[in-house]
Protein backbone atom coordinates (compact mmCIF):
# COMPACT_ATOMS: atom_id res chain seq x y z
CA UNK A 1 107.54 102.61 94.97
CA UNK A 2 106.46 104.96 97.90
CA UNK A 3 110.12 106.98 99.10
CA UNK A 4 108.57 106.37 103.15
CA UNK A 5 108.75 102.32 103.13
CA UNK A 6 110.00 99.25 101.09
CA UNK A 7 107.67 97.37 98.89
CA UNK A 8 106.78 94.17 100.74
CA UNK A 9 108.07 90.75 99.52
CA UNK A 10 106.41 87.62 98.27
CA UNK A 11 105.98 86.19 102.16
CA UNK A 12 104.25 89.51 102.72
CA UNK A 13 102.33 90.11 100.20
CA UNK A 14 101.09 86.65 100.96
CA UNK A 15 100.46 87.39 104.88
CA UNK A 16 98.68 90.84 103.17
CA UNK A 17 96.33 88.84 101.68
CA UNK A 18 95.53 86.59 104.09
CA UNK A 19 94.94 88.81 106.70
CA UNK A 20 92.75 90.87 104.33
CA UNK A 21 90.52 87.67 103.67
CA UNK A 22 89.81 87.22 107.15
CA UNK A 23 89.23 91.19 108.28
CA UNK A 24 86.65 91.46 104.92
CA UNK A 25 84.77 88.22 106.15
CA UNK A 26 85.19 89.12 109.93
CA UNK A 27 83.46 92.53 108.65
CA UNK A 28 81.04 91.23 107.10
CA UNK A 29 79.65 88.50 109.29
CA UNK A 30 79.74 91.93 111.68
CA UNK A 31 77.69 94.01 109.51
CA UNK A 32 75.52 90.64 108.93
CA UNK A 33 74.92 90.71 112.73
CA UNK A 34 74.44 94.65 112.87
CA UNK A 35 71.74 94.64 110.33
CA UNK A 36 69.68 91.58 112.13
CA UNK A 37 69.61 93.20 115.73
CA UNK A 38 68.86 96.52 113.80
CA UNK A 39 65.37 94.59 111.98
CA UNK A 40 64.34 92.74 115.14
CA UNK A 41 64.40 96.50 117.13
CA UNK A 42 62.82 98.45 114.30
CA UNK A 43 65.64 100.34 113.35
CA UNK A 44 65.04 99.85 110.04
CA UNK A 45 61.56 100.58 109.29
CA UNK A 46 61.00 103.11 106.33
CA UNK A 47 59.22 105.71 108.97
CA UNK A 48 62.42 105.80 110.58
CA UNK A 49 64.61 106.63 107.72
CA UNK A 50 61.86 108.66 106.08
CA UNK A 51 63.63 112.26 106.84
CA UNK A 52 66.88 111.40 105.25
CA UNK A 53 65.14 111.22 102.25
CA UNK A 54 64.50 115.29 102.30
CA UNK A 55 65.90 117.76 101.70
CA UNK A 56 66.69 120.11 104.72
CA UNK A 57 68.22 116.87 106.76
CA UNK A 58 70.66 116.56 103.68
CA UNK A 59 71.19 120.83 103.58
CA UNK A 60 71.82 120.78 107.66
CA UNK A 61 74.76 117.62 106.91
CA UNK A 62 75.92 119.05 104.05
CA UNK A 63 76.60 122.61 106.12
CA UNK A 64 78.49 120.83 108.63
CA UNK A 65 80.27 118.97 105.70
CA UNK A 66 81.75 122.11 104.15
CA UNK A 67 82.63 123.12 107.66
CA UNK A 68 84.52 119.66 107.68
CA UNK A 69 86.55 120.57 104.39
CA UNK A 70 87.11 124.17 105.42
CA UNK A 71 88.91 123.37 108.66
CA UNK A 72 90.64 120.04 106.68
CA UNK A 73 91.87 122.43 103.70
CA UNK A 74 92.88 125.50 106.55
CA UNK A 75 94.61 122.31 109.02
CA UNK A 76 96.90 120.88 105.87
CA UNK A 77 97.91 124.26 104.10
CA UNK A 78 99.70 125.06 107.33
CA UNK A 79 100.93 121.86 108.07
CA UNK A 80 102.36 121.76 104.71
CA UNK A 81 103.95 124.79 105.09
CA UNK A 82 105.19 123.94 108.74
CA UNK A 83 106.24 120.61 107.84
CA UNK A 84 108.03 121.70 104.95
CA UNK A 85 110.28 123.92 107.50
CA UNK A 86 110.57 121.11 110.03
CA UNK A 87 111.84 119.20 106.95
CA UNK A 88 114.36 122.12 106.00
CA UNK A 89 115.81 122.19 109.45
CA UNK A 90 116.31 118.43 109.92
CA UNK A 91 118.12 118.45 106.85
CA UNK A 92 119.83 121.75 107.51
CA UNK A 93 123.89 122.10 108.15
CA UNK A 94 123.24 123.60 111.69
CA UNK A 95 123.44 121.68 114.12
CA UNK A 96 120.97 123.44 116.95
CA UNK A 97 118.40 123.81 113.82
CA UNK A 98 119.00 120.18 113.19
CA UNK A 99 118.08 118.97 116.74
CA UNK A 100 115.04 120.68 117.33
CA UNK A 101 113.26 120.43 114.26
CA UNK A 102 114.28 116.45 115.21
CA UNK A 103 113.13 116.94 118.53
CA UNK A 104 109.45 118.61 117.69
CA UNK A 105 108.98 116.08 115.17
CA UNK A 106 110.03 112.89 117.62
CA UNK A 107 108.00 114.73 120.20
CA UNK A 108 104.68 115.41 118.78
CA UNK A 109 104.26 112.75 116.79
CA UNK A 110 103.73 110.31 119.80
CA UNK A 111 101.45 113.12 121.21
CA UNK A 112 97.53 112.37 120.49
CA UNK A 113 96.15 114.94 118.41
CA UNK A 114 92.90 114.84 120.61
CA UNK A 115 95.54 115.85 123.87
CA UNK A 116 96.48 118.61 121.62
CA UNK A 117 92.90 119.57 121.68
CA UNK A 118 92.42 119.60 125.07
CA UNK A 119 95.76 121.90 125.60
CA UNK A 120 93.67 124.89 123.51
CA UNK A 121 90.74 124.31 124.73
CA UNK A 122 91.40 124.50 128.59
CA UNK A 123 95.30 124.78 129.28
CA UNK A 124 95.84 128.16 126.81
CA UNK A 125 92.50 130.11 127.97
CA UNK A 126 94.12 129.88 131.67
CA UNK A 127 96.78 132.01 130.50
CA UNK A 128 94.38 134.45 128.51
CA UNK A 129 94.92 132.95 124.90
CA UNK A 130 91.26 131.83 123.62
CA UNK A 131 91.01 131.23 120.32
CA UNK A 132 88.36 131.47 118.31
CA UNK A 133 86.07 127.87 117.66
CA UNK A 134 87.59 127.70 113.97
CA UNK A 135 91.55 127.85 115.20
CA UNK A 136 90.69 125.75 118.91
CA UNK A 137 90.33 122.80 116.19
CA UNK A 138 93.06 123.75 113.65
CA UNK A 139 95.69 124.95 115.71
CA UNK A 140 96.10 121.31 117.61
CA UNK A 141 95.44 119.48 113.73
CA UNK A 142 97.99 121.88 112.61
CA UNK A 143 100.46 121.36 115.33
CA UNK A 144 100.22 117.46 115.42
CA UNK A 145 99.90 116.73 111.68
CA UNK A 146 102.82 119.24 110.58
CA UNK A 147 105.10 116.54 112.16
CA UNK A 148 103.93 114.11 109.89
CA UNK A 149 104.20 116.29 106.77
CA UNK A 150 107.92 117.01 108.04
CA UNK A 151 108.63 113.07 107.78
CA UNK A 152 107.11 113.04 104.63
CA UNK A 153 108.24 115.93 102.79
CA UNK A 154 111.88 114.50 104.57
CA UNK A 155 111.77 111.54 102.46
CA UNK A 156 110.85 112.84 99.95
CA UNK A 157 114.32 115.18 99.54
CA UNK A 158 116.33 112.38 100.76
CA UNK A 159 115.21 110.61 97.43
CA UNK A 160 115.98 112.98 94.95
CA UNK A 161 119.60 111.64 93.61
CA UNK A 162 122.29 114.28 94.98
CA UNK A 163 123.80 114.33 91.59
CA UNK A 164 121.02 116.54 91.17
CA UNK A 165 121.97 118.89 93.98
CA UNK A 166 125.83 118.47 93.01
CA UNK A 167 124.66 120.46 89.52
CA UNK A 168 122.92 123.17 91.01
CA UNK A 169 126.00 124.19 92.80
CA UNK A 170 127.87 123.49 89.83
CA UNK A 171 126.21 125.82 87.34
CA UNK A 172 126.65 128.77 89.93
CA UNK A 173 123.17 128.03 91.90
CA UNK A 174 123.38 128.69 95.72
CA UNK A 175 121.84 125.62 98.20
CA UNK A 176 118.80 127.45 98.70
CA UNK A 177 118.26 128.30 95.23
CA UNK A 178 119.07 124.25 94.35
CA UNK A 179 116.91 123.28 96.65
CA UNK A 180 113.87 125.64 95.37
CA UNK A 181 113.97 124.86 92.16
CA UNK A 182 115.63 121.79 91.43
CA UNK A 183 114.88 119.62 94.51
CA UNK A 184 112.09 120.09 96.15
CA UNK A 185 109.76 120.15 93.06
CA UNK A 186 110.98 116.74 92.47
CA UNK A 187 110.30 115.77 96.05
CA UNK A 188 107.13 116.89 95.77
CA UNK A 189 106.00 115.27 92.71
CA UNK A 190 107.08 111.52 94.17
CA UNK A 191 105.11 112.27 97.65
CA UNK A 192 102.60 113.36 96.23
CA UNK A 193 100.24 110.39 97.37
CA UNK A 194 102.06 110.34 100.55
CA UNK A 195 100.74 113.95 100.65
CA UNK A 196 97.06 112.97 99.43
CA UNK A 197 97.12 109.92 101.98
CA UNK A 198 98.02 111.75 105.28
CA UNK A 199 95.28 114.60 104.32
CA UNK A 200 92.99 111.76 104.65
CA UNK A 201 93.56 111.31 107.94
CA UNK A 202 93.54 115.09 108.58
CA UNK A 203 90.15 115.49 107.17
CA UNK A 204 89.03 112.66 109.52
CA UNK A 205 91.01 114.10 112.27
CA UNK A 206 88.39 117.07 112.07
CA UNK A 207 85.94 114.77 113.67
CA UNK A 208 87.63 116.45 117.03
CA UNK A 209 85.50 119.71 116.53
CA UNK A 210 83.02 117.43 118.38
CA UNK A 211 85.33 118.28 121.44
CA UNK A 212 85.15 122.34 120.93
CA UNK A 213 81.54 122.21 119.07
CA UNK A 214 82.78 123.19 116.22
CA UNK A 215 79.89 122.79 113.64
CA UNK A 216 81.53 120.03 111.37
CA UNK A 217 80.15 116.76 110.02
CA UNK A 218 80.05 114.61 113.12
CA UNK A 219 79.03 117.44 115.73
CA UNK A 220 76.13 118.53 112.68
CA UNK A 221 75.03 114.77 113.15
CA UNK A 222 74.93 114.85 116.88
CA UNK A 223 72.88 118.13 117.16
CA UNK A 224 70.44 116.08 114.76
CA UNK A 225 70.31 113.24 116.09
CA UNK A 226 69.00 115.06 119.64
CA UNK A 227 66.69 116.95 117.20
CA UNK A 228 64.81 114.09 115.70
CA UNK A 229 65.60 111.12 118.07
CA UNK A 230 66.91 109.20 115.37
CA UNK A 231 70.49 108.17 117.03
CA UNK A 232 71.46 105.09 115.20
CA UNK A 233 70.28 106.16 111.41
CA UNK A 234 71.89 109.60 111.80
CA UNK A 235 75.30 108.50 112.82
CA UNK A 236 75.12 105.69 110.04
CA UNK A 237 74.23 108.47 107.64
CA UNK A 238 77.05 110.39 108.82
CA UNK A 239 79.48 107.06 108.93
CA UNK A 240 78.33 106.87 104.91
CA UNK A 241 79.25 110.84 104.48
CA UNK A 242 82.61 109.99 105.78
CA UNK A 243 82.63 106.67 103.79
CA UNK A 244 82.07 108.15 100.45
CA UNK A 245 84.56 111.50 100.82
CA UNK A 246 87.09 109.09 102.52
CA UNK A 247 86.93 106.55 99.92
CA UNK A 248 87.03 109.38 96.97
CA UNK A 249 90.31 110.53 98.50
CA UNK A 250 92.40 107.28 99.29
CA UNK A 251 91.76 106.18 95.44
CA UNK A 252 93.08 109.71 94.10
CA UNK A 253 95.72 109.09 96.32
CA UNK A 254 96.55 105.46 94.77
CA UNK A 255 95.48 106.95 91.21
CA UNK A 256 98.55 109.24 91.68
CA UNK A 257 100.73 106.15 93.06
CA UNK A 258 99.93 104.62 90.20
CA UNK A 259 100.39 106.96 87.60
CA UNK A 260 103.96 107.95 89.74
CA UNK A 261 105.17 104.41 89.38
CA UNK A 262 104.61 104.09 85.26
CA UNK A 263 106.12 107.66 85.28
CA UNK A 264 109.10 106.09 87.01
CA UNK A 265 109.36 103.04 85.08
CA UNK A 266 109.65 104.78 81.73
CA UNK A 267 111.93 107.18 82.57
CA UNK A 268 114.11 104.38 83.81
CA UNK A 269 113.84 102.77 80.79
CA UNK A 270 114.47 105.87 78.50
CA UNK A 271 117.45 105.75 80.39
């Protein structure tokens, strides 16, 4: 069971499936369409998507792809570590601490990331901070997705049973000391996916670099694309890049759901 919502009931599992029924065959009759208007204007002859098929096409992506990972992995290690703060001070027994960790969190969260963006990249140079390319994309990804690692990493504390927090102070351990090494590797463990899912949406979240031409995936594809002409097959290469890493993530992420729940189910029975 994920600690940031309820499992849905019978009626909603139902509606789930339903609506998934119709979006897969409302997606497909779309692609159906997409692939017929592609034929009848030539846009798939083999000449066309000849130089995908070679190598330095697949070297220049594949740059721009490690770019995309190096900002994604940069972007969540310090939103993780921010978040886990935020989390900290929501939770904490001051008051002021308490309040503005809430308030960042409530605040930024209904902030676009792609606003954020825009703040570095022409609001902070006004005042004579320019970053370097790297940090005008991380810095916003950092500041907007640490907000969401907060919530999470929240939750996650809020589920570990205080019984277990209650014996930390009992055997002589102080909060912070309880909370190191008794709680929050708990919490961790059981958001986990949580953890795995919302990096997912970081890593696609990187797809803003377009905005500061920073070299990642989607701005490599655009610089090809002007290159060779070939608009619609590069993007659809790149849309398949994205596809595949994106895809490889979200079912680690439910692997480790998985795993979590049969983890939880036999301690409960042990017990």
């Amino acid at each position: 069971m994920s600690v940031l919502f309820d499992e849905p009931g019978p009626r909603a599992r139902g509606r789930i499936r339903v609506a998934t029924v119709l979006g897969t065959l409302a997606a497909v009759a779309l692609a159906v369409l997409a692939v017929r208007q592609f034929a009848a204007n030539g846009q798939l002859d083999a000449a066309r998507w000849q130089p995908y098929a070679t190598w330095p096409m697949w070297r220049y992506l594949l740059t721009g792809l490690w770019s995309t990972f190096l900002a994604a992995v940069v972007s969540a290690a310090l939103s993780m570590a921010f978040g886990l703060l935020l989390a900290l001070g929501r939770l904490s027994d001051r008051r002021w601490l308490r309040l503005a960790s809430a308030a960042y969190v409530e605040v930024v969260r209904v902030i676009p990331a792609l606003l954020l963006v825009y703040v570095v990249l022409f609001a902070l140079p006004r005042y004579g901070l320019d970053l370097p390319l790297f940090w005008k994309l991380c810095v916003p990804l950092t500041v907007s997705n640490a907000a969401a690692f907060a919530e999470i990493f929240r939750a996650g504390i809020n589920s570990v049973e205080r019984g277990q927090t209650e014996a930390g102070l009992a055997v002589g351990l102080t909060r912070l000391q309880t909370m190191r090494l008794i709680v929050l590797p708990q919490a961790a463990r059981r958001v986990l996916p949580s953890i795995v899912s919302q990096s997912v949406g970081l890593l696609k979240d990187t797809s803003l670099g377009f905005v500061v031409s920073y070299g990642e995936l989607l701005y490599s594809g655009k610089v090809l694309a002007a290159y060779n002409g070939l608009l619609i097959q590069t993007y659809l290469v790149v849309a398949l890049v994205y596809l595949v890493v994106n895809a490889s993530l979200s079912k680690l992420a439910r692997t480790l759901e998985s795993r979590q729940s049969v983890s939880l189910r036999r301690r409960a029975a042990r017990a």
